[in-house]
C-alpha atoms as a PDB file:
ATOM      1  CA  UNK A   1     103.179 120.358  88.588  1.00  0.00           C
ATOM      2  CA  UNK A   2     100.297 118.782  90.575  1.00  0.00           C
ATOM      3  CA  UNK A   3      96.824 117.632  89.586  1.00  0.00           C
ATOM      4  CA  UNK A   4      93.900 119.509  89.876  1.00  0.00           C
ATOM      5  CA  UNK A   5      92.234 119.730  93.252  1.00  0.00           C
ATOM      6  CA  UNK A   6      89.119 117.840  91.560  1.00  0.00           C
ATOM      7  CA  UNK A   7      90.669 115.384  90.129  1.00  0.00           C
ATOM      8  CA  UNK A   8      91.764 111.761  91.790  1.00  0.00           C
ATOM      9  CA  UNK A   9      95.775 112.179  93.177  1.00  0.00           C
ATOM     10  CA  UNK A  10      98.148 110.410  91.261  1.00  0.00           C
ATOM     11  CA  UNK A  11      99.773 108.165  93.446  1.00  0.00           C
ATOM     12  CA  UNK A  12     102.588 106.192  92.385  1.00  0.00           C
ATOM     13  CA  UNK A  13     103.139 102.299  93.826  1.00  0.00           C
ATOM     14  CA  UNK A  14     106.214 100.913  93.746  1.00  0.00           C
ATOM     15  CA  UNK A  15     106.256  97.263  92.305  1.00  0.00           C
ATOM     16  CA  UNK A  16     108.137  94.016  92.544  1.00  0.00           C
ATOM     17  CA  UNK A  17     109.989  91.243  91.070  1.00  0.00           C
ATOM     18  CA  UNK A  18     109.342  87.573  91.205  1.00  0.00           C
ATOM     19  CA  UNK A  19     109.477  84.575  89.619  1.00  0.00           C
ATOM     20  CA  UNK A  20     112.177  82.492  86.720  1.00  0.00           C
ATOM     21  CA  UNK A  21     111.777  83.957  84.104  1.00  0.00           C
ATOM     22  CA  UNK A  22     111.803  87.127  86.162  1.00  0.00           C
ATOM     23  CA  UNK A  23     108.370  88.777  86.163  1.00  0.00           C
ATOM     24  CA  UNK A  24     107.227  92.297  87.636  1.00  0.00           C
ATOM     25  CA  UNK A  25     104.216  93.451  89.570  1.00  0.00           C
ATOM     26  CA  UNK A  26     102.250  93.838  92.799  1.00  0.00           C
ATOM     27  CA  UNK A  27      99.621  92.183  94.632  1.00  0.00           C
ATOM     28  CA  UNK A  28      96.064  93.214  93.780  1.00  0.00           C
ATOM     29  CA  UNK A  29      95.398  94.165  97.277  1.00  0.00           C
ATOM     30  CA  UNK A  30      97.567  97.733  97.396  1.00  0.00           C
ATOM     31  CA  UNK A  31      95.904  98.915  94.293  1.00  0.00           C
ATOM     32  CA  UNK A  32      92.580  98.008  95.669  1.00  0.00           C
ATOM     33  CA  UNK A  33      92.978  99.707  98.988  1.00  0.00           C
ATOM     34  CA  UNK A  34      94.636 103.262  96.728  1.00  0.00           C
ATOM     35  CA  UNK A  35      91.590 102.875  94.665  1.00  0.00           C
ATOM     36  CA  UNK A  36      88.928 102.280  97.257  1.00  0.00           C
ATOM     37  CA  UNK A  37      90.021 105.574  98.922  1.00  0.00           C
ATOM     38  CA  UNK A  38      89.608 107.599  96.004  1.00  0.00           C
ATOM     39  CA  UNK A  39      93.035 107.288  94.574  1.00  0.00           C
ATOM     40  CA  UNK A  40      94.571 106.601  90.946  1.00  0.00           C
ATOM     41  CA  UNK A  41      97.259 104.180  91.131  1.00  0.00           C
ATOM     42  CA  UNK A  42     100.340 104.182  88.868  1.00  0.00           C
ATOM     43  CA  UNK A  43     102.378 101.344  88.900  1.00  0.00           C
ATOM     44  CA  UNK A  44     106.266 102.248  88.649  1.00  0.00           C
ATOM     45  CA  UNK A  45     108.753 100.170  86.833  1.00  0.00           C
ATOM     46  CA  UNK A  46     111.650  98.826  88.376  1.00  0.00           C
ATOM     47  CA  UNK A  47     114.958 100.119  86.056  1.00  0.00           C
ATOM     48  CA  UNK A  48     113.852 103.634  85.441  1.00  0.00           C
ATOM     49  CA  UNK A  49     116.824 106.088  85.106  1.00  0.00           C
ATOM     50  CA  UNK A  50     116.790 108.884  87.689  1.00  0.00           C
ATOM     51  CA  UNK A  51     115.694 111.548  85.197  1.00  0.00           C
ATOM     52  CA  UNK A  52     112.162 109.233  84.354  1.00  0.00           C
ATOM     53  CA  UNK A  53     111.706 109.026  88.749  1.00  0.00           C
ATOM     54  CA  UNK A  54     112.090 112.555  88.602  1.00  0.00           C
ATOM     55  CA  UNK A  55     109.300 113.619  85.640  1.00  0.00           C
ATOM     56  CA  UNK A  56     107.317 110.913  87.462  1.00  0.00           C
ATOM     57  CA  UNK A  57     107.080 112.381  91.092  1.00  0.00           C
ATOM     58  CA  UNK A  58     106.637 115.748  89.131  1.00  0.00           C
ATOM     59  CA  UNK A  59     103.161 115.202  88.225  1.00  0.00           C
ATOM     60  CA  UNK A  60     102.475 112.277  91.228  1.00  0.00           C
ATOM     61  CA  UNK A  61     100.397 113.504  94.612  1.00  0.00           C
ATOM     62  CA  UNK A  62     101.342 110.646  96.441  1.00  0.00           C
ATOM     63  CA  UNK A  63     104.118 107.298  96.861  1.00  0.00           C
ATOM     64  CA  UNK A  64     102.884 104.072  98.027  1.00  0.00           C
ATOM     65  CA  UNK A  65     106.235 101.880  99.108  1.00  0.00           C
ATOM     66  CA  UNK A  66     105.507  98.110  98.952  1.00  0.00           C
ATOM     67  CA  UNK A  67     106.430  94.970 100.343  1.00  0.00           C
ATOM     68  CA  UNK A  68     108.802  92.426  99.525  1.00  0.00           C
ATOM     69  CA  UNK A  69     112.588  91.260  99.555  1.00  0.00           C
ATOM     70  CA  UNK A  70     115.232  92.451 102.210  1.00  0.00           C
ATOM     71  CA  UNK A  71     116.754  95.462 101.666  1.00  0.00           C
ATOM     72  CA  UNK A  72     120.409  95.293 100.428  1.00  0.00           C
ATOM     73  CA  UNK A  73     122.895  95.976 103.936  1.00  0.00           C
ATOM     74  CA  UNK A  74     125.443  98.090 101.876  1.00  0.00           C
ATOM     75  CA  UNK A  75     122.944 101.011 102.182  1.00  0.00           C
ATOM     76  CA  UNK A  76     123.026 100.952 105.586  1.00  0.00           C
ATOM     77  CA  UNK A  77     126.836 100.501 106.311  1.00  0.00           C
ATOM     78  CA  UNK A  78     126.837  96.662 106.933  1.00  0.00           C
ATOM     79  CA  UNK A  79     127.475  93.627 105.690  1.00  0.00           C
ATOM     80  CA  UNK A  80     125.094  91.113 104.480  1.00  0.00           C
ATOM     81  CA  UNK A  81     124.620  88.455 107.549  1.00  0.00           C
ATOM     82  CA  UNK A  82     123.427  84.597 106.202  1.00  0.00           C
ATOM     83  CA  UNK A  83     119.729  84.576 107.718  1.00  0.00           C
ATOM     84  CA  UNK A  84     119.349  88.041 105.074  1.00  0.00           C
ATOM     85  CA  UNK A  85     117.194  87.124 102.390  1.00  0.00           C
ATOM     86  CA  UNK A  86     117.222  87.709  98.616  1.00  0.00           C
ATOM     87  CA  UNK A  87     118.733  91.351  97.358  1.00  0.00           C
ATOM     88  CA  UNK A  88     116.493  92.235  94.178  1.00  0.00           C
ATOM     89  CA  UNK A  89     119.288  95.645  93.739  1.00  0.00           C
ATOM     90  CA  UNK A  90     117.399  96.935  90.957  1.00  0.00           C
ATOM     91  CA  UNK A  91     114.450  97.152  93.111  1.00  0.00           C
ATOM     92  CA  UNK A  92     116.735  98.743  95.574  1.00  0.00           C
ATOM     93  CA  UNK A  93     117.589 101.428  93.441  1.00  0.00           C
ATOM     94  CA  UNK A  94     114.692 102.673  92.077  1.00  0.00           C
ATOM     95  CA  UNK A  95     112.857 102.602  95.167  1.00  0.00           C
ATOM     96  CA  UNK A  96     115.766 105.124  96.900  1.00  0.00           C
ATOM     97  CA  UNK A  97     115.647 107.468  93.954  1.00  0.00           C
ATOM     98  CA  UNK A  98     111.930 107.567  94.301  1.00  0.00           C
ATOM     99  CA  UNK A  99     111.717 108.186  98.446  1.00  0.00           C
ATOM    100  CA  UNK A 100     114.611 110.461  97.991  1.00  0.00           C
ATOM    101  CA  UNK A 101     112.555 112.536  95.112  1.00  0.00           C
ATOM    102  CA  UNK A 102     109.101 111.810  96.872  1.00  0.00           C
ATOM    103  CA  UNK A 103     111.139 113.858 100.225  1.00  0.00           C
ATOM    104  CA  UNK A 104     112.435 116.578  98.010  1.00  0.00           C
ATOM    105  CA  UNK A 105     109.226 117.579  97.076  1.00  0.00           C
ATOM    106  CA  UNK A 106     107.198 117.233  99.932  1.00  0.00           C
ATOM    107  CA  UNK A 107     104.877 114.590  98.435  1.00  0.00           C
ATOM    108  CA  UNK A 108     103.059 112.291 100.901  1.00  0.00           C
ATOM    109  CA  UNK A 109     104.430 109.036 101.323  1.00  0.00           C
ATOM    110  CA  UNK A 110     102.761 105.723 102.941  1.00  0.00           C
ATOM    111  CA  UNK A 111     105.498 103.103 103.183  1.00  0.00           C
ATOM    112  CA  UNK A 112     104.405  99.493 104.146  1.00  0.00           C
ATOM    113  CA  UNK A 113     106.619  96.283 105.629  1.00  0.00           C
ATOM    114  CA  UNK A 114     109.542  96.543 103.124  1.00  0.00           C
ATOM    115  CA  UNK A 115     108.759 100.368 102.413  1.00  0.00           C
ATOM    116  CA  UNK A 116     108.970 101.073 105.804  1.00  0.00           C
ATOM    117  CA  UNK A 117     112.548  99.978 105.934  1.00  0.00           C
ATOM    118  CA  UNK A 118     113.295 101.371 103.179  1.00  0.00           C
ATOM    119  CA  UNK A 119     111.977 104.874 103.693  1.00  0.00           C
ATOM    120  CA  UNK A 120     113.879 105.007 107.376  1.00  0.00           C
ATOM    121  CA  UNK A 121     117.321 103.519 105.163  1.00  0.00           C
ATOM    122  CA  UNK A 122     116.844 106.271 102.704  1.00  0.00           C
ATOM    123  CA  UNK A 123     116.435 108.739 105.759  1.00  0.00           C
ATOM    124  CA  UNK A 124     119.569 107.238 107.047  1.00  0.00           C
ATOM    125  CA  UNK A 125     118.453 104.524 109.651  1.00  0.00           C
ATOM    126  CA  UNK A 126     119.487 101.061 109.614  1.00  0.00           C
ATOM    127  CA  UNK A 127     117.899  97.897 109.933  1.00  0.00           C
ATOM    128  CA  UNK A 128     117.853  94.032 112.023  1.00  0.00           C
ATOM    129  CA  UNK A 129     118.455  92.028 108.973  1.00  0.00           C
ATOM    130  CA  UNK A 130     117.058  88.764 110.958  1.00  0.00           C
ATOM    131  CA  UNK A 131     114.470  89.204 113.884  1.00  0.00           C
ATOM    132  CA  UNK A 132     115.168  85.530 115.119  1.00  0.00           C
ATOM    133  CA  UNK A 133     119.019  86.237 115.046  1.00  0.00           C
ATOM    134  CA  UNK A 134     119.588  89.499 116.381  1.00  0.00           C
ATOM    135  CA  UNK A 135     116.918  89.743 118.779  1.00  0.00           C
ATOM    136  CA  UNK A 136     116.160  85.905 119.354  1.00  0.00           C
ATOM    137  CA  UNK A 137     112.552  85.821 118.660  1.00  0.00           C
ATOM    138  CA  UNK A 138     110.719  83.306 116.574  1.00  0.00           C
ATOM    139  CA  UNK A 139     110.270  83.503 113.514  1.00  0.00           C
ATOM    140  CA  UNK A 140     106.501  83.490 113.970  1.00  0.00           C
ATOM    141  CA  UNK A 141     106.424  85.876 116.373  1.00  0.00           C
ATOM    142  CA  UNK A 142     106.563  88.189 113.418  1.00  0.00           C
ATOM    143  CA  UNK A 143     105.489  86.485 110.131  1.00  0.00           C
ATOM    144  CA  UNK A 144     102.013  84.636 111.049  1.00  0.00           C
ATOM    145  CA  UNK A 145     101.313  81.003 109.654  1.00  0.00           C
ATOM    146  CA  UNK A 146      97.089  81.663 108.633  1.00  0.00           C
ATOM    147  CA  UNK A 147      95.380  84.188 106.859  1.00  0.00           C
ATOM    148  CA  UNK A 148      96.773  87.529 106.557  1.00  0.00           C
ATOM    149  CA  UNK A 149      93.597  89.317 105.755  1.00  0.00           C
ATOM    150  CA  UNK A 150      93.460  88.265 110.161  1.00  0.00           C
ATOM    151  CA  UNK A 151      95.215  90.180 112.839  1.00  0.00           C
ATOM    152  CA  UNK A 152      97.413  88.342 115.205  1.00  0.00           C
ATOM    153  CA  UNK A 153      98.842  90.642 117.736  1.00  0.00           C
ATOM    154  CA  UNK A 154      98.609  94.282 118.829  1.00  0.00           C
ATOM    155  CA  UNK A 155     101.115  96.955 118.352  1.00  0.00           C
ATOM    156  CA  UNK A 156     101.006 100.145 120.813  1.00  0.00           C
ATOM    157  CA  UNK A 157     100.651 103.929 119.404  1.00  0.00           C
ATOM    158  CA  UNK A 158     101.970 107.005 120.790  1.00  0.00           C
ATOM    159  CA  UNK A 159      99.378 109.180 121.558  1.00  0.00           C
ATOM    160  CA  UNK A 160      99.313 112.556 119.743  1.00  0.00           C
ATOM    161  CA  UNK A 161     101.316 111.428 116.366  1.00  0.00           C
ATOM    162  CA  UNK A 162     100.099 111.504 113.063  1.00  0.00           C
ATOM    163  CA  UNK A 163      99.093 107.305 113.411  1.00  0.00           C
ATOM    164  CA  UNK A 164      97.229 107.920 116.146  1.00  0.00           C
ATOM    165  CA  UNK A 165      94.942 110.417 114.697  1.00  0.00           C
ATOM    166  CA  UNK A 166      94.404 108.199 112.093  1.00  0.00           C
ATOM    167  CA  UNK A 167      93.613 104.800 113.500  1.00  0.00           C
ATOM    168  CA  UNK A 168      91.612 106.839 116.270  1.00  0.00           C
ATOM    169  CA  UNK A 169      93.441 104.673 119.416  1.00  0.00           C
ATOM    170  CA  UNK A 170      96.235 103.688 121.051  1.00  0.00           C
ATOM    171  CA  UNK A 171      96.293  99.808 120.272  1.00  0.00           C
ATOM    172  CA  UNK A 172      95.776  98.530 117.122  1.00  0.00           C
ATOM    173  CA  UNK A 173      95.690  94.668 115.994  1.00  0.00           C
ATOM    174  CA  UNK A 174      97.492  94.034 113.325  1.00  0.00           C
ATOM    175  CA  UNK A 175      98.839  90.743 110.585  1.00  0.00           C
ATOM    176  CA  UNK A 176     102.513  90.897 110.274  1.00  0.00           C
ATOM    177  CA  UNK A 177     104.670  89.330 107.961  1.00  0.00           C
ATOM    178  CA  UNK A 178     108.446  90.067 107.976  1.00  0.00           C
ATOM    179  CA  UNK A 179     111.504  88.695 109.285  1.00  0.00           C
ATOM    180  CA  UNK A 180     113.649  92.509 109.303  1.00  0.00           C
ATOM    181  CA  UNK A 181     112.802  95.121 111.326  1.00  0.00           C
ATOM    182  CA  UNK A 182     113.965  98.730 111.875  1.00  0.00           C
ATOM    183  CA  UNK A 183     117.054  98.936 114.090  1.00  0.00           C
ATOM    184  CA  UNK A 184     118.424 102.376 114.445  1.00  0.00           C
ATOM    185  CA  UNK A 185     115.282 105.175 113.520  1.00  0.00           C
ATOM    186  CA  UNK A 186     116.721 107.447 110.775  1.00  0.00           C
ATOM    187  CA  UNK A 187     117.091 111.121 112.932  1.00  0.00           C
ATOM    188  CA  UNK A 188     114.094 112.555 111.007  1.00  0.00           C
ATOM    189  CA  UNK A 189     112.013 109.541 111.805  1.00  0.00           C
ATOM    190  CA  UNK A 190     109.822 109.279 115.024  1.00  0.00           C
ATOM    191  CA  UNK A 191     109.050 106.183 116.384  1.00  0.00           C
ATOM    192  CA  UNK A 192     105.461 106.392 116.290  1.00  0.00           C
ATOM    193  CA  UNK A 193     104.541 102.491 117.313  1.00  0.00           C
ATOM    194  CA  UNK A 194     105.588  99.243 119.064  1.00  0.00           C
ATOM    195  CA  UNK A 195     104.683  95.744 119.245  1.00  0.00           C
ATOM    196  CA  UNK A 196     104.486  94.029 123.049  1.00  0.00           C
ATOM    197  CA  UNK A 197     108.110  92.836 122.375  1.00  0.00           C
ATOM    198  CA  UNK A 198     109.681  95.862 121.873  1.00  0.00           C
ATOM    199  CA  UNK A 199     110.098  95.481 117.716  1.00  0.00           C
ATOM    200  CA  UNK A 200     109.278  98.867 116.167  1.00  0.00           C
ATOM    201  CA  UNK A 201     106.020  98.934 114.061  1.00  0.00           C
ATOM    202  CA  UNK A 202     105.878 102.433 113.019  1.00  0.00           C
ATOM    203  CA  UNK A 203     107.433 105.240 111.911  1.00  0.00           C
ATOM    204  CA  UNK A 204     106.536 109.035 110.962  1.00  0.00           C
ATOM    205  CA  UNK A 205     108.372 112.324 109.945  1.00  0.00           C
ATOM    206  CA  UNK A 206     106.620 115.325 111.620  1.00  0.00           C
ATOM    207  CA  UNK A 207     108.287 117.576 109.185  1.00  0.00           C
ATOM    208  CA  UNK A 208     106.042 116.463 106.424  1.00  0.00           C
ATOM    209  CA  UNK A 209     101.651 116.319 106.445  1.00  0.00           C
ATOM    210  CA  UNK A 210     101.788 112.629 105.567  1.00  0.00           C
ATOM    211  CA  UNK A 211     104.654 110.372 105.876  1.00  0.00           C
ATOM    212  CA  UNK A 212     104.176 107.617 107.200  1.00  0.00           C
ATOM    213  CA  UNK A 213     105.738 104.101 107.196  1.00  0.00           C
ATOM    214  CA  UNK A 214     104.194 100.817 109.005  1.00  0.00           C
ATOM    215  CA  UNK A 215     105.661  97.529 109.298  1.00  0.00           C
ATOM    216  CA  UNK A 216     102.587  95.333 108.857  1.00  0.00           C
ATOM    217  CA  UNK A 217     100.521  95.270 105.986  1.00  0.00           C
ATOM    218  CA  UNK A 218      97.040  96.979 106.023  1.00  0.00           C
ATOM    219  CA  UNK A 219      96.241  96.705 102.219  1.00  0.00           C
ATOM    220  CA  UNK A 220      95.491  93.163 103.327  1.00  0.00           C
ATOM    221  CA  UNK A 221      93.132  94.163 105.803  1.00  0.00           C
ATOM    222  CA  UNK A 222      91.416  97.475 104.340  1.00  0.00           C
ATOM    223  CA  UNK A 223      88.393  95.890 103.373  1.00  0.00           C
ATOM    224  CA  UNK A 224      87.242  94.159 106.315  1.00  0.00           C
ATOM    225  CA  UNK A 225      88.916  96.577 108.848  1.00  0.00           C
ATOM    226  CA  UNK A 226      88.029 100.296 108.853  1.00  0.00           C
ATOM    227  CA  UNK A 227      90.726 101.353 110.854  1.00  0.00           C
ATOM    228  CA  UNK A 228      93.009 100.086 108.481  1.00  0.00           C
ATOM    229  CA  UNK A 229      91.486 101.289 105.217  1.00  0.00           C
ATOM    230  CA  UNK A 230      91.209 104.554 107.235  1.00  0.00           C
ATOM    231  CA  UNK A 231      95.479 105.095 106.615  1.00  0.00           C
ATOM    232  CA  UNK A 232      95.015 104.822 102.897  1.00  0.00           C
ATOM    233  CA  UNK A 233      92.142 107.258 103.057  1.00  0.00           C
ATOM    234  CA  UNK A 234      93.928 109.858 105.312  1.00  0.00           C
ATOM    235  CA  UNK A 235      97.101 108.952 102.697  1.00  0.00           C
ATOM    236  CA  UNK A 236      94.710 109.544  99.494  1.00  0.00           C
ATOM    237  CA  UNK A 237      93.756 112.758 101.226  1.00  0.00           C
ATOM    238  CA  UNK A 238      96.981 114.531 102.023  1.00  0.00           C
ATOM    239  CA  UNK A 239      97.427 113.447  98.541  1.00  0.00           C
ATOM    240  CA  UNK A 240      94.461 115.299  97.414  1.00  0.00           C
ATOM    241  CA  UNK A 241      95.709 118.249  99.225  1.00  0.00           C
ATOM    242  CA  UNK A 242      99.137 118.951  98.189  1.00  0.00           C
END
């Protein structure tokens, strides 16, 4: 079951938890940048049972995968190293039974920074669970000190992929703000975009109209940037379309 073709696309954004006592939401900016492109955002709860993810992506156009803590090494075949950050499992969960359901049904999926990691461990990739360690980059080569509504460095597009169409060039300056990356690309996954130092900033399943996962964060950057609002409007769209 699927909205009407008049109507905004549902689009479901996955949410976090923070603080002591533990508290549950997302920043502002993702819901802004879904809205601004014509989309309704639904925020979904962390805990849901699989049979409330499934009755959710039912009537959802779209998934929006969010930012935040590292995800858990078990569900990628490895141990957790020392420089991995916090495990939020609960999180883990409900955001695997959503990607998994969002796939199934062919819904259009934008995943960003953590979502991105997520979507290509759901898809069966794996993941650098410390840039610095594994790869022996600084830290701020990959998690910028200022601003992050500025861009910092460039990453490079393949021509010809679903990104490129979308951002309308090959380079595109970006913010960035992680310490994992993507490792092995899950088999379905294309590698779609790099930074100048080889990390992978970009991935996309040609299988599907819209799925698309990038590892910096454009909601923090749609208003000032066109060329990143322009993925959440091509998102919205495929949304609108299914």
């Amino acid at each position: 079951m699927t909205a009407p073709a008049s109507s905004r696309p549902l689009i479901l954004v996955s949410t976090d938890l923070f603080g002591d006592p533990v508290r549950e939401g997302i920043r502002r900016q993702y819901l802004d940048a879904v809205i601004d492109a014509g989309g309704l955002p639904v925020q979904v709860p962390v805990g849901l049972d699989e049979e409330a993810i499934e009755e959710l992506v039912e009537i959802a156009s779209g998934l929006l995968l969010t930012g935040g803590a590292d995800v858990d090494p078990k569900l990628y075949g490895e141990e957790k190293s020392e420089k991995c950050g916090v495990i939020l499992s609960e999180r883990d969960e409900t955001e695997c039974a959503l990607t998994h359901a969002a796939l199934r049904e062919g819904l259009p999926i934008l995943a960003i920074c953590r979502g991105l990691q997520v979507l290509n461990v759901v898809a069966g990739g794996t993941l650098i669970q410390d840039i610095p360690e594994t790869l022996g980059l600084p830290l701020m080569a990959h998690r910028q000190e200022g601003d992050y509504s500025e861009t910092v460095h460039e990453v490079e597009i393949v021509p010809g992929t679903l990104l490129a169409s979308v951002v309308g060039e090959e380079t595109l300056a970006v913010n960035t703000k992680h310490h994992q990356a993507v490792k092995t690309p899950a088999p379905s996954l294309h590698v779609v975009a790099k930074s100048p130092d080889g990390v992978i900033e970009a991935l996309e399943d040609p299988a599907f109209p819209f799925v698309l996962g990038v590892q910096w964060h454009p909601e923090m950057l749609a208003k000032t940037h066109p060329r990143h609002a322009a993925l959440f409007e091509a998102f919205v769209r495929a949304a609108q379309e299914i």
